[in-house]
C-alpha atoms as a PDB file:
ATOM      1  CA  UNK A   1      44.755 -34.671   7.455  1.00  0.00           C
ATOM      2  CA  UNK A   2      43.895 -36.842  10.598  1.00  0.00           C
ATOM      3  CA  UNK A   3      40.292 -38.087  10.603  1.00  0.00           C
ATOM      4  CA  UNK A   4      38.953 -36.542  14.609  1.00  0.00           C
ATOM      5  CA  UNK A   5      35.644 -38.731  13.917  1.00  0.00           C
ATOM      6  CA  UNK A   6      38.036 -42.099  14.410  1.00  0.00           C
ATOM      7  CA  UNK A   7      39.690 -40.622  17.480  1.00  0.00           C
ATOM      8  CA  UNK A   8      39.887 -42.701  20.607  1.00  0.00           C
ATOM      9  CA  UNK A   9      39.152 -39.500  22.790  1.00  0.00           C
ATOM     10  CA  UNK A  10      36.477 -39.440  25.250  1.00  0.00           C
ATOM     11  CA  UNK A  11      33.528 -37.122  24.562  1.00  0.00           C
ATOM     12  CA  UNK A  12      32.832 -36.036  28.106  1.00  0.00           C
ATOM     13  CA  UNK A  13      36.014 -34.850  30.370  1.00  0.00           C
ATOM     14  CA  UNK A  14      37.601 -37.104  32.669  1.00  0.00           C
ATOM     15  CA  UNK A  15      39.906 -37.124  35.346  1.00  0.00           C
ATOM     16  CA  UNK A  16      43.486 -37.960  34.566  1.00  0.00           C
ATOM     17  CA  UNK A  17      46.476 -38.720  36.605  1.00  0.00           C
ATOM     18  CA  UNK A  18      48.610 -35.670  36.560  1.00  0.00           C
ATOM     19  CA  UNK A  19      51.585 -37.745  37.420  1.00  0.00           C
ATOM     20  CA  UNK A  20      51.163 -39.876  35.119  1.00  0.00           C
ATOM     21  CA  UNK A  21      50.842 -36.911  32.353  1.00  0.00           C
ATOM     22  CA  UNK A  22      53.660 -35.283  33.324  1.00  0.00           C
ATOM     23  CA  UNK A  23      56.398 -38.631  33.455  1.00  0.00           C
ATOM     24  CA  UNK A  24      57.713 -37.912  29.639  1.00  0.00           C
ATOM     25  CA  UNK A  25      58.538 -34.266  29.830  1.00  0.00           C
ATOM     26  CA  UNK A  26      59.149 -34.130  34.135  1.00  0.00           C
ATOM     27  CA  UNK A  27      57.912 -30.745  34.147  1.00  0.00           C
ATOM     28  CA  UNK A  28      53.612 -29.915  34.602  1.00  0.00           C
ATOM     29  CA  UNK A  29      53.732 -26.380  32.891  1.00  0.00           C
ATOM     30  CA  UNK A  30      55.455 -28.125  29.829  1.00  0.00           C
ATOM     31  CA  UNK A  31      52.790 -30.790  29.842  1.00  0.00           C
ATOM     32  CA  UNK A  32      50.356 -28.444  29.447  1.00  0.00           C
ATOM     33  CA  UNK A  33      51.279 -25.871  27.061  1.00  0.00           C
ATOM     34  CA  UNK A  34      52.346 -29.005  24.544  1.00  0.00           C
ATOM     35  CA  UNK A  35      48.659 -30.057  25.370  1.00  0.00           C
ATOM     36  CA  UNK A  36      47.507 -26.579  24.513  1.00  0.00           C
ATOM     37  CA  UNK A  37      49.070 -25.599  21.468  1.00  0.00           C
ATOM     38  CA  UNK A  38      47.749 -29.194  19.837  1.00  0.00           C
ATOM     39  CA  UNK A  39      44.474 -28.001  21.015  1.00  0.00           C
ATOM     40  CA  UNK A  40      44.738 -24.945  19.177  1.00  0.00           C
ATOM     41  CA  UNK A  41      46.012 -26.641  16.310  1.00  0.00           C
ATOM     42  CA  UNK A  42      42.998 -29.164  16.274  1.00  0.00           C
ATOM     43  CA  UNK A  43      40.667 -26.063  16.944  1.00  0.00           C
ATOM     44  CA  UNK A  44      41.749 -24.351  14.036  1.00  0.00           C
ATOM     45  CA  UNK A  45      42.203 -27.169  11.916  1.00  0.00           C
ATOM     46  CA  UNK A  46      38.089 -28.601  12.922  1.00  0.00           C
ATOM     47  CA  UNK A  47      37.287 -25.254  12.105  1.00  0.00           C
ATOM     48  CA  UNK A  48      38.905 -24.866   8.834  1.00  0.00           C
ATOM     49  CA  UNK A  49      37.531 -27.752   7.687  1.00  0.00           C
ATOM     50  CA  UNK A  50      33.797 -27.189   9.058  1.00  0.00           C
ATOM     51  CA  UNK A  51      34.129 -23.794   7.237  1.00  0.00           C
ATOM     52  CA  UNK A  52      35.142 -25.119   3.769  1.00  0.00           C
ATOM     53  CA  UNK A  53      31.966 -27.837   3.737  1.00  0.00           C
ATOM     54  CA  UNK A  54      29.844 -25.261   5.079  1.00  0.00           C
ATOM     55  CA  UNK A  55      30.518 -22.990   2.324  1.00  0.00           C
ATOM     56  CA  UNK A  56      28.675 -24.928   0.107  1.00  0.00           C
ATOM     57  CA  UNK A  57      25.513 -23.770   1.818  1.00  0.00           C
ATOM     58  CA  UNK A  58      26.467 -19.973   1.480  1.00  0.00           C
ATOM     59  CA  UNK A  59      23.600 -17.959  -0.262  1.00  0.00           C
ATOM     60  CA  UNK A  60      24.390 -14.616  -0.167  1.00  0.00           C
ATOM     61  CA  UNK A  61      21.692 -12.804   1.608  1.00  0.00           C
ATOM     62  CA  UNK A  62      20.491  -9.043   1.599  1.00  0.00           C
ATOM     63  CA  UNK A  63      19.469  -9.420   5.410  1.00  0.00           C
ATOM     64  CA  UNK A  64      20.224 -11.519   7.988  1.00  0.00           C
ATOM     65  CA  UNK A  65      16.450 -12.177   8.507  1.00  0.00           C
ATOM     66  CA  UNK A  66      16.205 -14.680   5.663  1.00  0.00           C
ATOM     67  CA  UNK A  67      17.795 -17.478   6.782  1.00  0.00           C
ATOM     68  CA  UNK A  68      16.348 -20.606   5.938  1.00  0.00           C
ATOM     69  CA  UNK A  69      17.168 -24.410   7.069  1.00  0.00           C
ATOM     70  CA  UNK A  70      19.092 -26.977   5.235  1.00  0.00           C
ATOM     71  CA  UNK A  71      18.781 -30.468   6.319  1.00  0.00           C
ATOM     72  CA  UNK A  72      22.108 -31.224   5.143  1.00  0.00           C
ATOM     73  CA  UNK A  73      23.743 -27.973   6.670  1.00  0.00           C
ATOM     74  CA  UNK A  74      22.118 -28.917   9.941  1.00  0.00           C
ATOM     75  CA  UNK A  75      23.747 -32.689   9.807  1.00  0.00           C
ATOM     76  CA  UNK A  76      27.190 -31.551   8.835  1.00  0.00           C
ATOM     77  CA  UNK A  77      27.309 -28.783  12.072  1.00  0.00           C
ATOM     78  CA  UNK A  78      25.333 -31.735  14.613  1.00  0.00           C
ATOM     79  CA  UNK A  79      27.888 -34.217  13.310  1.00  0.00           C
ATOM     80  CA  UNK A  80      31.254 -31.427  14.281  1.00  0.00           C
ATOM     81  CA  UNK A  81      29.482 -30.859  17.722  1.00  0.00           C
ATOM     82  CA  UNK A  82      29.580 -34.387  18.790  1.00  0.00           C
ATOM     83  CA  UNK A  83      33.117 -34.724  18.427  1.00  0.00           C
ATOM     84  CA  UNK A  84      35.323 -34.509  21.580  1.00  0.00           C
ATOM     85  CA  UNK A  85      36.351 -31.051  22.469  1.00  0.00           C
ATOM     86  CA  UNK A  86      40.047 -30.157  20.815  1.00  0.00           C
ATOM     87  CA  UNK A  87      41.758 -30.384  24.109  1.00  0.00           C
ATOM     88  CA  UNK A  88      40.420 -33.835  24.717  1.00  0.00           C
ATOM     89  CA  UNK A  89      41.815 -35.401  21.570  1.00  0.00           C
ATOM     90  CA  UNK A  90      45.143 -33.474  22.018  1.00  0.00           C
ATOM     91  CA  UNK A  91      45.726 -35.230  25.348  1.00  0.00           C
ATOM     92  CA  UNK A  92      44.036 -38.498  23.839  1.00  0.00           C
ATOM     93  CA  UNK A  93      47.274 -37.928  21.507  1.00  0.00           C
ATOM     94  CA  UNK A  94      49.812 -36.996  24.583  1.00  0.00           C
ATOM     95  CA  UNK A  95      48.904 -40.042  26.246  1.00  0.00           C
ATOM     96  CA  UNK A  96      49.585 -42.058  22.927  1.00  0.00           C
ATOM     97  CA  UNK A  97      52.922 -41.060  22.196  1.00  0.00           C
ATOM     98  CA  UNK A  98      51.068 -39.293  19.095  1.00  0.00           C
ATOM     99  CA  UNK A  99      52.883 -36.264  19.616  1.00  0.00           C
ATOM    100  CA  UNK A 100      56.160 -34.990  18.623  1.00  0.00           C
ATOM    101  CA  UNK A 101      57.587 -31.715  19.991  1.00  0.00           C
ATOM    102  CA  UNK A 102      60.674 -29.935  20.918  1.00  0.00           C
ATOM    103  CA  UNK A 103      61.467 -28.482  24.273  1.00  0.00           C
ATOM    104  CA  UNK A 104      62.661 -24.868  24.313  1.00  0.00           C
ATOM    105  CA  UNK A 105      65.563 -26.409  26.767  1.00  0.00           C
ATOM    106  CA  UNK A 106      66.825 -29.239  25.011  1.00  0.00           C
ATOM    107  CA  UNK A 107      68.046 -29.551  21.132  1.00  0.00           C
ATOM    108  CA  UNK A 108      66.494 -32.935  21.194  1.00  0.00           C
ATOM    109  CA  UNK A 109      63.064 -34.020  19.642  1.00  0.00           C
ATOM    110  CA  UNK A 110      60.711 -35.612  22.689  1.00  0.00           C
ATOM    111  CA  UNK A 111      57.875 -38.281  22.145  1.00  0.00           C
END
C-alpha cells in the first residue's frame, strides 16, 4: 500500500500547464480520464483504509442520539482531512512518471 501522508502533492489546487500534462499521451481527454480513474482508485483506497481504523471506535448504538467523542477517533479523521484531495496526488503521480496504464488504442504499456 502507498503511504498518501509522504506524498509530494500539494494540499491546495494549483494551476498546471495543460500542455505540459498532455505531452506523454498527445491526447487531453486521455490525460484526464488516466488522471481520474487514479483518483478514484486513491478515493476508494483512503477510504477503505479510514474505514478499517475507524472501526475500532464502532459501539453499536440503539439511537443515533448517543454519540459520544473520542479523542483518538477525532485525530485519526483530522489527520485523513489534511491530506491532498485524491485527484491532486493522482496528477502529483502523472507528472512523476508514477503511473502505468494502457491506452485503449495501442497494445503497448505507456509511462
Amino acid at each position: 500500500m502507498i503511504d498518501y501522508k509522504q506524498t509530494k502533492a500539494p494540499k491546495t489546487t494549483i494551476t498546471r500547464d495543460l500542455n505540459e500534462l498532455t505531452e506523454k499521451v498527445g491526447n487531453v481527454y486521455e490525460t484526464v480520464a488516466i488522471i481520474g480513474k487514479r483518483s478514484n482508485q486513491i478515493s476508494a483506497a483512503l477510504k477503505k483504509e479510514l474505514d478499517s481504523k475507524l472501526q475500532d471506535f464502532s459501539i453499536p448504538q440503539d439511537s443515533i442520539e448517543e454519540t459520544f467523542e473520542n479523542k483518538e477517533q477525532i485525530e485519526i479523521s483530522r489527520s485523513y482531512e489534511q491530506l491532498p484531495k485524491a485527484t491532486l496526488i493522482a496528477t502529483q503521480e502523472f507528472i512523476d512518471d508514477e503511473l502505468i496504464y494502457r491506452s485503449g488504442n495501442k497494445d503497448e504499456v505507456l509511462k
